[in-house]
Protein backbone atom coordinates (compact mmCIF):
# COMPACT_ATOMS: atom_id res chain seq x y z
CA UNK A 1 -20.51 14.36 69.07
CA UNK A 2 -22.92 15.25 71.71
CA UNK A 3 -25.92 13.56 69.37
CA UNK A 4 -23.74 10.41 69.26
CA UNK A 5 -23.38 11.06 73.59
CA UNK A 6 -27.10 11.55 73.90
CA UNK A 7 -27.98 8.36 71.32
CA UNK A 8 -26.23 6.11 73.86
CA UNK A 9 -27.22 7.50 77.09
CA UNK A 10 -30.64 6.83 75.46
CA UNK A 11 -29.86 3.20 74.16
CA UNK A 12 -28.45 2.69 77.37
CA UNK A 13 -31.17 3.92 79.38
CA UNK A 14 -33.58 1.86 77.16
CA UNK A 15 -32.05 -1.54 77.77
CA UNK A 16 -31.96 -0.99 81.48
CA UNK A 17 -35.32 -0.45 81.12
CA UNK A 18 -35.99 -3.84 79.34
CA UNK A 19 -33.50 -5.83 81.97
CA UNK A 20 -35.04 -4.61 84.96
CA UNK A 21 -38.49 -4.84 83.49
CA UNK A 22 -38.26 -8.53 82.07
CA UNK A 23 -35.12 -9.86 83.52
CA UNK A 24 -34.27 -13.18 81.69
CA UNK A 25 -37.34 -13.36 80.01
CA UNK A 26 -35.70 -10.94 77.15
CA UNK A 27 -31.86 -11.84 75.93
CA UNK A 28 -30.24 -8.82 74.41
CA UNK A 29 -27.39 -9.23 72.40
CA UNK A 30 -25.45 -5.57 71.39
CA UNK A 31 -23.15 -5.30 68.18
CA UNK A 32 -21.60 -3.23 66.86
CA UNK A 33 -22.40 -2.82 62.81
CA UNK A 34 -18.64 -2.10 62.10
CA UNK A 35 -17.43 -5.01 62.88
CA UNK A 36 -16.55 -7.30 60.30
CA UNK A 37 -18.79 -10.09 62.04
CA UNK A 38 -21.77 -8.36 61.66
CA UNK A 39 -21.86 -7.95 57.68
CA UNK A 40 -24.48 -10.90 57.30
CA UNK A 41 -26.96 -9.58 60.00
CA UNK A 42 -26.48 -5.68 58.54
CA UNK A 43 -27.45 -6.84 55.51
CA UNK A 44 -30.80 -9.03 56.53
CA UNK A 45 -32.25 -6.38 58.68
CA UNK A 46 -30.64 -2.70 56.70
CA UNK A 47 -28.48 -1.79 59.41
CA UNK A 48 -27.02 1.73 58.89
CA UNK A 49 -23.62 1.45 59.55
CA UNK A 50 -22.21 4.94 58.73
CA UNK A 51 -22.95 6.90 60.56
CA UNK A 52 -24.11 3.77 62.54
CA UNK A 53 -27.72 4.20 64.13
CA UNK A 54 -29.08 1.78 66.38
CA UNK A 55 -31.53 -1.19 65.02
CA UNK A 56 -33.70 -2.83 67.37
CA UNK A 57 -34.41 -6.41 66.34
CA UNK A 58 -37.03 -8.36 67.71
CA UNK A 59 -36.99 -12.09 67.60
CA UNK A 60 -35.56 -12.00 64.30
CA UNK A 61 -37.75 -8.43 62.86
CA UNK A 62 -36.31 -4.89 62.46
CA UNK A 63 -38.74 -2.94 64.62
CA UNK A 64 -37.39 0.29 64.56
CA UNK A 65 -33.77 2.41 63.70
CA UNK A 66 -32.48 5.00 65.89
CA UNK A 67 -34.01 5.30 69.65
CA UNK A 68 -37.57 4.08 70.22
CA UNK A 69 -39.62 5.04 72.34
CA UNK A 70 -40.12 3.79 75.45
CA UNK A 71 -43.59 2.95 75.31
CA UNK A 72 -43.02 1.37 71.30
CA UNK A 73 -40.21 -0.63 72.49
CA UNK A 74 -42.30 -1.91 75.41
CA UNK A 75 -45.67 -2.73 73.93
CA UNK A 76 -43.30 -4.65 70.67
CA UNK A 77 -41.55 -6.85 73.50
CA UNK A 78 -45.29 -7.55 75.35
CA UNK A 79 -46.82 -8.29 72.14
CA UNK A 80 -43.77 -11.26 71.49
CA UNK A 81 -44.28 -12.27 74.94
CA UNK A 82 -47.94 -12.15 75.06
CA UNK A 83 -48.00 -9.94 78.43
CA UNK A 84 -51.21 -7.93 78.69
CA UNK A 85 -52.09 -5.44 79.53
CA UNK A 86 -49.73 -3.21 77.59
CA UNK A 87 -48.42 -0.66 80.48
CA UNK A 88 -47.76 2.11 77.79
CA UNK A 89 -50.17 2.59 74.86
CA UNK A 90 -49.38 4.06 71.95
């Protein structure tokens, strides 16, 4: 239980990160892999649905499962945007 509390604090954390960094320039959409709605899209990209574990999906690629990190997540979304230069390296 406290993983599952820690996974979401970090999720969480994460896309305030990407909101305040890029505003509307990044559209996040959150569901949730046990719902019945999201059989087709756990499927395409290998969602792990029990237990469920996060999947971040880039402009239609799997980029990671789990939490990223920060720096991963943020040099994925600069390389779709084309922002340079890349604020965290790898």
């Amino acid at each position: 239980m406290k993983k599952q509390v820690e996974t979401k604090q970090a999720v969480f954390d994460l896309l305030r990160f990407v909101q305040n960094r890029y505003g509307d320039k990044v559209k996040v959409n959150i569901k949730d892999p046990r719902n019945i709605l999201s059989v087709w899209d756990n499927v395409r990209y290998r969602v792990q649905v029990m237990p469920p574990v996060p999947a971040w999906i880039l402009d239609g690629k799997k980029i990671c499962d789990g939490v990223p990190k920060l720096a991963d997540l943020e040099n994925a979304i600069n390389d779709k945007l084309h922002l340079n230069p890349q604020l965290h390296p790898m």
